[in-house]
PDB file of N, CA and C in Angstrom:
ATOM      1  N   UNK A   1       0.825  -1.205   0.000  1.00  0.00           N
ATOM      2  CA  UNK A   1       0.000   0.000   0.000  1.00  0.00           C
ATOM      3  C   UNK A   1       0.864   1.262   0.000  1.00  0.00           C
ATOM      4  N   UNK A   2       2.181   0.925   0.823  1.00  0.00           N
ATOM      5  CA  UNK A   2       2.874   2.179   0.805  1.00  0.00           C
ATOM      6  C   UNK A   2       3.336   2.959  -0.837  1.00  0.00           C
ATOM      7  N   UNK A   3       3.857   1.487  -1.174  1.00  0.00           N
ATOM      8  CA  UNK A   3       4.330   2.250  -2.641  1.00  0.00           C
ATOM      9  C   UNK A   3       3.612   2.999  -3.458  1.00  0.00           C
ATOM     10  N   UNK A   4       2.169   1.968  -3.520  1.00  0.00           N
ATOM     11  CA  UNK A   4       0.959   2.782  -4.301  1.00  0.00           C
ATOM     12  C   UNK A   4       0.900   4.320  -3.408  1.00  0.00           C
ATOM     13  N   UNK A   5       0.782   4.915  -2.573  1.00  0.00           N
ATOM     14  CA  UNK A   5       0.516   6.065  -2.736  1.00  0.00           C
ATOM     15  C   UNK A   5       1.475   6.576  -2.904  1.00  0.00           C
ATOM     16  N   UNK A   6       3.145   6.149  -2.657  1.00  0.00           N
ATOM     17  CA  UNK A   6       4.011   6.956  -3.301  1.00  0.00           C
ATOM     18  C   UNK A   6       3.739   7.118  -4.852  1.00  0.00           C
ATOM     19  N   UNK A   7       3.541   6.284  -5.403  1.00  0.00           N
ATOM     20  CA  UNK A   7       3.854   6.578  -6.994  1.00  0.00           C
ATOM     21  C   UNK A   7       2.527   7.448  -7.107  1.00  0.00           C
ATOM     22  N   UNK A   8       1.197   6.791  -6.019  1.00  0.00           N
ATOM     23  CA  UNK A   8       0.276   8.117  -6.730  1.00  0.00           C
ATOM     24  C   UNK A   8       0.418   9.399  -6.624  1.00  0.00           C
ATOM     25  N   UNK A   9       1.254   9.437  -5.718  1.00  0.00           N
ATOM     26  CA  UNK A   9       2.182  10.816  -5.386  1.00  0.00           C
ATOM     27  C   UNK A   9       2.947  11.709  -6.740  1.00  0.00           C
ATOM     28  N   UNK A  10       3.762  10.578  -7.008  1.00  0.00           N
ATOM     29  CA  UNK A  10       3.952  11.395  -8.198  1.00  0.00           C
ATOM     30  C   UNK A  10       4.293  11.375  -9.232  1.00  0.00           C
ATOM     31  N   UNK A  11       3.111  10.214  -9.617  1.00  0.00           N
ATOM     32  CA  UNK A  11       2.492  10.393 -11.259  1.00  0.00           C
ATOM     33  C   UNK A  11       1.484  11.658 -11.142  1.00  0.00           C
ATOM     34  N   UNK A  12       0.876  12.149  -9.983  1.00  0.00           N
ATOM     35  CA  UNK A  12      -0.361  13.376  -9.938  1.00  0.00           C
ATOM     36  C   UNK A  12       1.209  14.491  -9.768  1.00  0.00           C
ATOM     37  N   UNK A  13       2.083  14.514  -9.448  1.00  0.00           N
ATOM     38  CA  UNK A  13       3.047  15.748  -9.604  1.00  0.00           C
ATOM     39  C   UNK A  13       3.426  15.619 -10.703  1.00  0.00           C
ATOM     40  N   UNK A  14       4.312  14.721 -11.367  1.00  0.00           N
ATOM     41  CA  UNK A  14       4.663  14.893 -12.675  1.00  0.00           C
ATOM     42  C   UNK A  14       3.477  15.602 -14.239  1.00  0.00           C
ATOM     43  N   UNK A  15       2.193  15.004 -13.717  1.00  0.00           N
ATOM     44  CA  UNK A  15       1.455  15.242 -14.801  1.00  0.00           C
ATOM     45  C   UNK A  15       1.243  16.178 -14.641  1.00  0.00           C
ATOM     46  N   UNK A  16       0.756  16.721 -13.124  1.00  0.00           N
ATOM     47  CA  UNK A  16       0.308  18.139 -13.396  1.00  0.00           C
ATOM     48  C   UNK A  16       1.239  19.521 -13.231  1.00  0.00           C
ATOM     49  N   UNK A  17       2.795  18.823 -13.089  1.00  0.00           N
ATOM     50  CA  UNK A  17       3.337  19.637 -13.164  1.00  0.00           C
ATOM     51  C   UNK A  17       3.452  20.128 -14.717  1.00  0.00           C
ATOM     52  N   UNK A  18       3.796  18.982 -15.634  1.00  0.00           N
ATOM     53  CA  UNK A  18       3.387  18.845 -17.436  1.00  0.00           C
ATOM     54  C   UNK A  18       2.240  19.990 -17.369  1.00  0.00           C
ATOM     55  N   UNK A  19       0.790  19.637 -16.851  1.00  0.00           N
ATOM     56  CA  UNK A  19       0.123  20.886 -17.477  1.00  0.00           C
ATOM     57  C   UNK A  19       0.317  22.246 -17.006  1.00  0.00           C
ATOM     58  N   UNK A  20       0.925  21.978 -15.876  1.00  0.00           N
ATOM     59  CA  UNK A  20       0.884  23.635 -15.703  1.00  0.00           C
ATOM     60  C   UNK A  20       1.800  24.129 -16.392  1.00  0.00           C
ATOM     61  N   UNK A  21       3.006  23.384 -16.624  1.00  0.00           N
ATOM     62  CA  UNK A  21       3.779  24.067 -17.279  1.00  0.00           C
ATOM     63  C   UNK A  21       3.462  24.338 -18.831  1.00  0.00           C
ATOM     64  N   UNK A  22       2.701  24.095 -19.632  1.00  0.00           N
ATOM     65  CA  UNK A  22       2.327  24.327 -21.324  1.00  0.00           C
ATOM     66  C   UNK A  22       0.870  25.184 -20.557  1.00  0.00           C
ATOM     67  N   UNK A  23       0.385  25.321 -19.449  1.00  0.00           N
ATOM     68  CA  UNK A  23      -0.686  26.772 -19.144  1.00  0.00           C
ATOM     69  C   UNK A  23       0.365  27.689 -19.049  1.00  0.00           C
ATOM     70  N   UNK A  24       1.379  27.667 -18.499  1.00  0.00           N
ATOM     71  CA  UNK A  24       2.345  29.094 -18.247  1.00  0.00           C
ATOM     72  C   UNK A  24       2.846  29.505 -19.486  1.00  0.00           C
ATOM     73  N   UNK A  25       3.478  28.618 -20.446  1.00  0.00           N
ATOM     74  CA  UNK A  25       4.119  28.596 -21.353  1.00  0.00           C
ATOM     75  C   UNK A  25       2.941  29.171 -22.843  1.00  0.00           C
ATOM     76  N   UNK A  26       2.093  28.545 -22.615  1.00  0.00           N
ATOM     77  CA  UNK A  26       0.921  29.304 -23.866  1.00  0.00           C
ATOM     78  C   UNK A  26       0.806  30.825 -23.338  1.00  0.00           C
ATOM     79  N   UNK A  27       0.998  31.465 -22.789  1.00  0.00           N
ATOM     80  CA  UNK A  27       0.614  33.065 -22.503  1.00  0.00           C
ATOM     81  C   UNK A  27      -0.718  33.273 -22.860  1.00  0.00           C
ATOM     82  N   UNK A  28      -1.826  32.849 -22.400  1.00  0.00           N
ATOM     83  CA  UNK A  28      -2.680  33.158 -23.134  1.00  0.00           C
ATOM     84  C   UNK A  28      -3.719  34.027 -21.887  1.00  0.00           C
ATOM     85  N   UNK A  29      -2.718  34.293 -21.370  1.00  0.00           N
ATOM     86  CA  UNK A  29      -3.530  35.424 -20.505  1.00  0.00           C
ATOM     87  C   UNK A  29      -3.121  35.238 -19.056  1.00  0.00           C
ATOM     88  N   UNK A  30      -3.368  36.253 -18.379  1.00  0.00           N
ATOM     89  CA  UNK A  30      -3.426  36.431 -16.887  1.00  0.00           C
ATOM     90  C   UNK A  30      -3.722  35.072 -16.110  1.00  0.00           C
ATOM     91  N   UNK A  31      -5.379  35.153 -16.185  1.00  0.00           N
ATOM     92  CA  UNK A  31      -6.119  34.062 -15.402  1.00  0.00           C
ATOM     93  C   UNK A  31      -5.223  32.492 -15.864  1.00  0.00           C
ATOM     94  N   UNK A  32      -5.188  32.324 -16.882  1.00  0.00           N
ATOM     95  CA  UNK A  32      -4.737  30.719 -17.439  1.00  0.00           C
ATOM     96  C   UNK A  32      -3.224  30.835 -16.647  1.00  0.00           C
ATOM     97  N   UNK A  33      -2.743  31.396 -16.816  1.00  0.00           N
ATOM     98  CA  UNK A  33      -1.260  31.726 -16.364  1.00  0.00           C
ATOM     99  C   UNK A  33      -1.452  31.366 -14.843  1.00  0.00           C
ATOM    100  N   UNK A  34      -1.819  32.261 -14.168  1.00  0.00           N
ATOM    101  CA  UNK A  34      -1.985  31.832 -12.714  1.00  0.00           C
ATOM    102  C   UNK A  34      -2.919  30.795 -11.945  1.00  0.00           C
ATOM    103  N   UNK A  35      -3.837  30.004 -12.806  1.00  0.00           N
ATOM    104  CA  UNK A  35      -4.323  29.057 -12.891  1.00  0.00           C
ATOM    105  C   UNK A  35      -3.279  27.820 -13.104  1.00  0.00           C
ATOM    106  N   UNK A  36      -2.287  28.256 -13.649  1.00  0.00           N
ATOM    107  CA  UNK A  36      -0.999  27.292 -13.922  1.00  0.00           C
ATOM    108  C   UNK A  36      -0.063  27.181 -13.075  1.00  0.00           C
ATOM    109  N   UNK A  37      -0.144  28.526 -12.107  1.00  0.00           N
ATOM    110  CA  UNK A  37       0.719  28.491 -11.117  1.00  0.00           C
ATOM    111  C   UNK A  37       0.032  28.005  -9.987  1.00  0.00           C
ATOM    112  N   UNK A  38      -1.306  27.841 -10.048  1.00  0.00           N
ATOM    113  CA  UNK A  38      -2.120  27.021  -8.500  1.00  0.00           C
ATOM    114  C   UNK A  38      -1.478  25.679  -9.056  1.00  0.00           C
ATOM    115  N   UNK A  39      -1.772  24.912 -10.280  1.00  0.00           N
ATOM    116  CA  UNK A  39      -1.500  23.815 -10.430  1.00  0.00           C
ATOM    117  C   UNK A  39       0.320  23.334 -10.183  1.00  0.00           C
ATOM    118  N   UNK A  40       1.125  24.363 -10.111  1.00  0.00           N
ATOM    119  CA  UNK A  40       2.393  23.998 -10.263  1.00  0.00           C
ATOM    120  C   UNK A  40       2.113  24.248  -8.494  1.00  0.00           C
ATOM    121  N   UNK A  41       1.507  24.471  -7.966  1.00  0.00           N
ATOM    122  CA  UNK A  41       1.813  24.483  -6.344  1.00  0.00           C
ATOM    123  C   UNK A  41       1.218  23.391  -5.624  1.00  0.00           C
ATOM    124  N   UNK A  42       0.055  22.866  -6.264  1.00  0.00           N
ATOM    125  CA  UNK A  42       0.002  21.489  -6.105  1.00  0.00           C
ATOM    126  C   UNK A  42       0.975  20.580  -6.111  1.00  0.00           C
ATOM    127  N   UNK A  43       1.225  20.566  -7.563  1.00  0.00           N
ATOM    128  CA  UNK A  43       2.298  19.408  -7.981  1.00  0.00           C
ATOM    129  C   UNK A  43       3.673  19.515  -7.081  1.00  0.00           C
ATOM    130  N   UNK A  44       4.236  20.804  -6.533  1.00  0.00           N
ATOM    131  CA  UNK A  44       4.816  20.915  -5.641  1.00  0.00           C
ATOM    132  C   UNK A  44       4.726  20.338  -4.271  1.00  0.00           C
ATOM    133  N   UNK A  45       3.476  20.520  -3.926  1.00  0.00           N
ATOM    134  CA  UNK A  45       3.022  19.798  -2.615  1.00  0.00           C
ATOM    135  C   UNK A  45       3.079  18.362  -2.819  1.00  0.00           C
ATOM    136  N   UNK A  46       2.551  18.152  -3.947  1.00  0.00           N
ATOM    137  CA  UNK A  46       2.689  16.306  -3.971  1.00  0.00           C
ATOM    138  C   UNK A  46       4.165  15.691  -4.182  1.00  0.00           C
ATOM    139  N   UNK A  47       5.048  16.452  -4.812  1.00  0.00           N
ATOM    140  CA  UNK A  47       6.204  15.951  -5.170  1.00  0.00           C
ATOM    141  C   UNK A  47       6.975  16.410  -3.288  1.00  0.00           C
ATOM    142  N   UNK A  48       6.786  17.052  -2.328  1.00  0.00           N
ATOM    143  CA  UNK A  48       7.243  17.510  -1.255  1.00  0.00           C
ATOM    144  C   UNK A  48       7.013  16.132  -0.193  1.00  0.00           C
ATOM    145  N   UNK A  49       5.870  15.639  -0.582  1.00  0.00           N
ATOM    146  CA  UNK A  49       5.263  14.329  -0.050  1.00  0.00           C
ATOM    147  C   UNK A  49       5.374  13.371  -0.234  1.00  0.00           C
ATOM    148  N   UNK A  50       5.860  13.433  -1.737  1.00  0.00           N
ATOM    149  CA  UNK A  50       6.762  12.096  -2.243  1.00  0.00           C
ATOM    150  C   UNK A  50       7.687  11.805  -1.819  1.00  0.00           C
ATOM    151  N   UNK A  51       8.635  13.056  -1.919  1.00  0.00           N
ATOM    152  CA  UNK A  51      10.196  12.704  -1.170  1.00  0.00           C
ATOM    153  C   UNK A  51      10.424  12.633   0.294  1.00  0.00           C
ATOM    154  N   UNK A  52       9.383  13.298   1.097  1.00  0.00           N
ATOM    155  CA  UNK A  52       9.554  12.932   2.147  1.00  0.00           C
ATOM    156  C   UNK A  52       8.863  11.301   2.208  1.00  0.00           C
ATOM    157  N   UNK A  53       8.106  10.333   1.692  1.00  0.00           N
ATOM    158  CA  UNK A  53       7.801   9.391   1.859  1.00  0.00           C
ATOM    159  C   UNK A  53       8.952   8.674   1.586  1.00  0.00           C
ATOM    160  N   UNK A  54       9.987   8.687   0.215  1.00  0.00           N
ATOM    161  CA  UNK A  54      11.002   8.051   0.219  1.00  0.00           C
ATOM    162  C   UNK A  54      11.960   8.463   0.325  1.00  0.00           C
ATOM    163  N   UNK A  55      12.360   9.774   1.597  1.00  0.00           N
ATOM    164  CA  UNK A  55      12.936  10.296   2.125  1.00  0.00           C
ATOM    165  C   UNK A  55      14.461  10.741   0.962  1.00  0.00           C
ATOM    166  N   UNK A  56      13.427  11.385  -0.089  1.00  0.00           N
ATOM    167  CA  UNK A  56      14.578  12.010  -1.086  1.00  0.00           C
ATOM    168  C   UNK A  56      14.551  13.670  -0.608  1.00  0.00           C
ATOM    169  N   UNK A  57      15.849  13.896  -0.175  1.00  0.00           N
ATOM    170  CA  UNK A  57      15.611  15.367   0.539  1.00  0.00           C
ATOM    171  C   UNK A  57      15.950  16.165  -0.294  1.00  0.00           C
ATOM    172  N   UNK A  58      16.715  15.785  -1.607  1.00  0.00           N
ATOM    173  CA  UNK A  58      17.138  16.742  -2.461  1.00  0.00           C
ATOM    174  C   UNK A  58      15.925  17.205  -3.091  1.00  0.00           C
ATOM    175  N   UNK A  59      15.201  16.289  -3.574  1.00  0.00           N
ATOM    176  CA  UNK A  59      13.881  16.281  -4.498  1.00  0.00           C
ATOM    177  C   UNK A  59      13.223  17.248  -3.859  1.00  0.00           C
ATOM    178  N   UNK A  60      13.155  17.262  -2.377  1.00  0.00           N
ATOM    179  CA  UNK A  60      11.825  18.019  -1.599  1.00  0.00           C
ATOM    180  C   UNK A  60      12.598  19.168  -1.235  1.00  0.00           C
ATOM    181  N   UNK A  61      13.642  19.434  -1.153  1.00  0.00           N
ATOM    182  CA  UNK A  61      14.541  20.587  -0.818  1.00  0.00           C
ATOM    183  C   UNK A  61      14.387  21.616  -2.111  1.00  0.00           C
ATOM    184  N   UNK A  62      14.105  20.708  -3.307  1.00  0.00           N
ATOM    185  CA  UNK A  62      13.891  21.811  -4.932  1.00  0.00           C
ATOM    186  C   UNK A  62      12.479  22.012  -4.614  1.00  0.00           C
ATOM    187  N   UNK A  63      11.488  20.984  -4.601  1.00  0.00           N
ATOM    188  CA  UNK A  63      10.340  21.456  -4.323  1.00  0.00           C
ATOM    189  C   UNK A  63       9.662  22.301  -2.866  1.00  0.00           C
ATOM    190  N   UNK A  64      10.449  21.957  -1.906  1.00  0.00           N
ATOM    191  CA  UNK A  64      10.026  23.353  -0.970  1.00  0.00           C
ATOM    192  C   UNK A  64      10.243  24.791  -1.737  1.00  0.00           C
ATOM    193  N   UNK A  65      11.785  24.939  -2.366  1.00  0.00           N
ATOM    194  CA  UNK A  65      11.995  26.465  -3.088  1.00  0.00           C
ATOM    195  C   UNK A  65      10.791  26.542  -4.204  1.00  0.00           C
ATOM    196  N   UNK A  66      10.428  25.911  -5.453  1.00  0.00           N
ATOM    197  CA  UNK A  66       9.545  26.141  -6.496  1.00  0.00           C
ATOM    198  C   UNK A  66       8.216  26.059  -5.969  1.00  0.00           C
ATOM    199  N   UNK A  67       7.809  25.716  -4.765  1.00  0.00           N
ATOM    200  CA  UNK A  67       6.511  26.026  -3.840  1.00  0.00           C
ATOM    201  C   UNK A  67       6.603  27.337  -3.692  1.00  0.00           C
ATOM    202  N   UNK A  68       7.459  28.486  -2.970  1.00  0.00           N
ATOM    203  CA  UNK A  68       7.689  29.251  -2.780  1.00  0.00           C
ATOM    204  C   UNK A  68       7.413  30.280  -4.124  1.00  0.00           C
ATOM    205  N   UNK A  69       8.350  30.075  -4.794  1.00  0.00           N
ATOM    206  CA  UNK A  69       8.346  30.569  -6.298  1.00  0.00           C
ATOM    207  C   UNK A  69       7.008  30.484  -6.686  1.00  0.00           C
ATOM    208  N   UNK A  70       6.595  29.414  -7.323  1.00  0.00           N
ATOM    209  CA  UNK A  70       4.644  29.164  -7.442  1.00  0.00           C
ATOM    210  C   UNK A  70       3.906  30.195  -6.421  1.00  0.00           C
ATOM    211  N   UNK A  71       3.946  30.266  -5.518  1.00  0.00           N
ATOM    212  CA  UNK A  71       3.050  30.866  -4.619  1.00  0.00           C
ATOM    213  C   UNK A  71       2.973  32.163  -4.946  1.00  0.00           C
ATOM    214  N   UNK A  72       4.392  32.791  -5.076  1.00  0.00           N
ATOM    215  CA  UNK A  72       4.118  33.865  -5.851  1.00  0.00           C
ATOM    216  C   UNK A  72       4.202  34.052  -6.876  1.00  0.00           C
ATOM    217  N   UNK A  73       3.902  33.290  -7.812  1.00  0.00           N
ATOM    218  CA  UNK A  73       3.632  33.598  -9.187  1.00  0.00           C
ATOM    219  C   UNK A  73       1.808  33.530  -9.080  1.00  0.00           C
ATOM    220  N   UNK A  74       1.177  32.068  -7.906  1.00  0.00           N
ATOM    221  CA  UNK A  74      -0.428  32.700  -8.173  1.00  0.00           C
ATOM    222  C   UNK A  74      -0.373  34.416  -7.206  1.00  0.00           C
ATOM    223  N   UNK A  75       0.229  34.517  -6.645  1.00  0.00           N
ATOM    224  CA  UNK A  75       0.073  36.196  -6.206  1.00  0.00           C
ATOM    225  C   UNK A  75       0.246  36.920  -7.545  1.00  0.00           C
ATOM    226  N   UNK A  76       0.969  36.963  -8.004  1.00  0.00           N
ATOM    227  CA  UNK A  76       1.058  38.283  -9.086  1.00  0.00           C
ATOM    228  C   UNK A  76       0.318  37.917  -9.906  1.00  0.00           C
ATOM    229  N   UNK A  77      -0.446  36.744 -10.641  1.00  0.00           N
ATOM    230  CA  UNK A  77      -1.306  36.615 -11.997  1.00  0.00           C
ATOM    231  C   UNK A  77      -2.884  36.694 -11.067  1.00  0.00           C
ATOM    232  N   UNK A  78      -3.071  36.227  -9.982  1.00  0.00           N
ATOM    233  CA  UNK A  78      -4.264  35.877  -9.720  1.00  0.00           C
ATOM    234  C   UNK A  78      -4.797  36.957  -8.419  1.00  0.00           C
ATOM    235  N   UNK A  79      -3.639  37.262  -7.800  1.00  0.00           N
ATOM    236  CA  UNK A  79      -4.322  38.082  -6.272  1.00  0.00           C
ATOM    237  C   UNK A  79      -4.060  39.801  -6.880  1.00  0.00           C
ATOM    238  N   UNK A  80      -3.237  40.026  -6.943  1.00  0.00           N
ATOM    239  CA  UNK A  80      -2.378  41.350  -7.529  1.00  0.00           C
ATOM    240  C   UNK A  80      -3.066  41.861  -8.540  1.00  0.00           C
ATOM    241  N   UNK A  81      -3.155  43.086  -8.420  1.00  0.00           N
ATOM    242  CA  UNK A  81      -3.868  44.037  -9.481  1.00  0.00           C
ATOM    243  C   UNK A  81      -2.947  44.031 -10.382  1.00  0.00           C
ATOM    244  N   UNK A  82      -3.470  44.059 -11.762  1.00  0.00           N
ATOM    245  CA  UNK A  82      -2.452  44.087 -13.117  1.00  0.00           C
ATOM    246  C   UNK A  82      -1.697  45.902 -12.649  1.00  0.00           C
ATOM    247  N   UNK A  83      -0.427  45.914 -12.710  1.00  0.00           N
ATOM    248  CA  UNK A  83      -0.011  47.491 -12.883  1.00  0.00           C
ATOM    249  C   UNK A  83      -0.232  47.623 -14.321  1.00  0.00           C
ATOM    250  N   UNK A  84       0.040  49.504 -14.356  1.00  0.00           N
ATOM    251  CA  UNK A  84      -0.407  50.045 -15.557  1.00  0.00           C
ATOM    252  C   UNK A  84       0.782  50.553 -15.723  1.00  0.00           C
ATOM    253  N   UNK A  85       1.015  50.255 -17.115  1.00  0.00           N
ATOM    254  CA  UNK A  85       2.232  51.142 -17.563  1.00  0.00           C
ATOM    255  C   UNK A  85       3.671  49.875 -18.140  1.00  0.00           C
TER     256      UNK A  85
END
């Protein structure tokens, strides 16, 4: 049982790290963009849970920083007023 939720761990990070990354990468606007960055903060959280399950600290040591990073990327596309100029 253990393994199964590791790997469901992160086959759901890998994939949805895949979509968020071609939502960030299409530019196709604000909302989709930071809609890409909720999903890359997921996939962060699951890949953080992975490695601590098979106690890979490097893995979860990149994904604690790109959690960080994500978080504020949904701040500036999704919470943050567009600036002008």
């Amino acid at each position: 049982m253990h393994d199964i939720l590791i790997n469901a761990f992160k086959w759901f990070a890998s994939g949805s790290g895949m979509i968020a990354a071609a939502m960030v990468s299409l530019d196709a606007g604000r909302r989709i963009t930071g809609w890409g960055f909720v999903l890359f903060v997921a996939s962060s959280i699951a890949w953080i849970t992975g490695s601590a399950l098979t106690h890979d600290w490097a893995l979860g040591t990149q994904n604690v920083v790109l959690f960080a990073i994500n978080l504020f990327g949904v701040y500036r596309y999704l919470i943050r007023k567009k600036l002008n100029g």
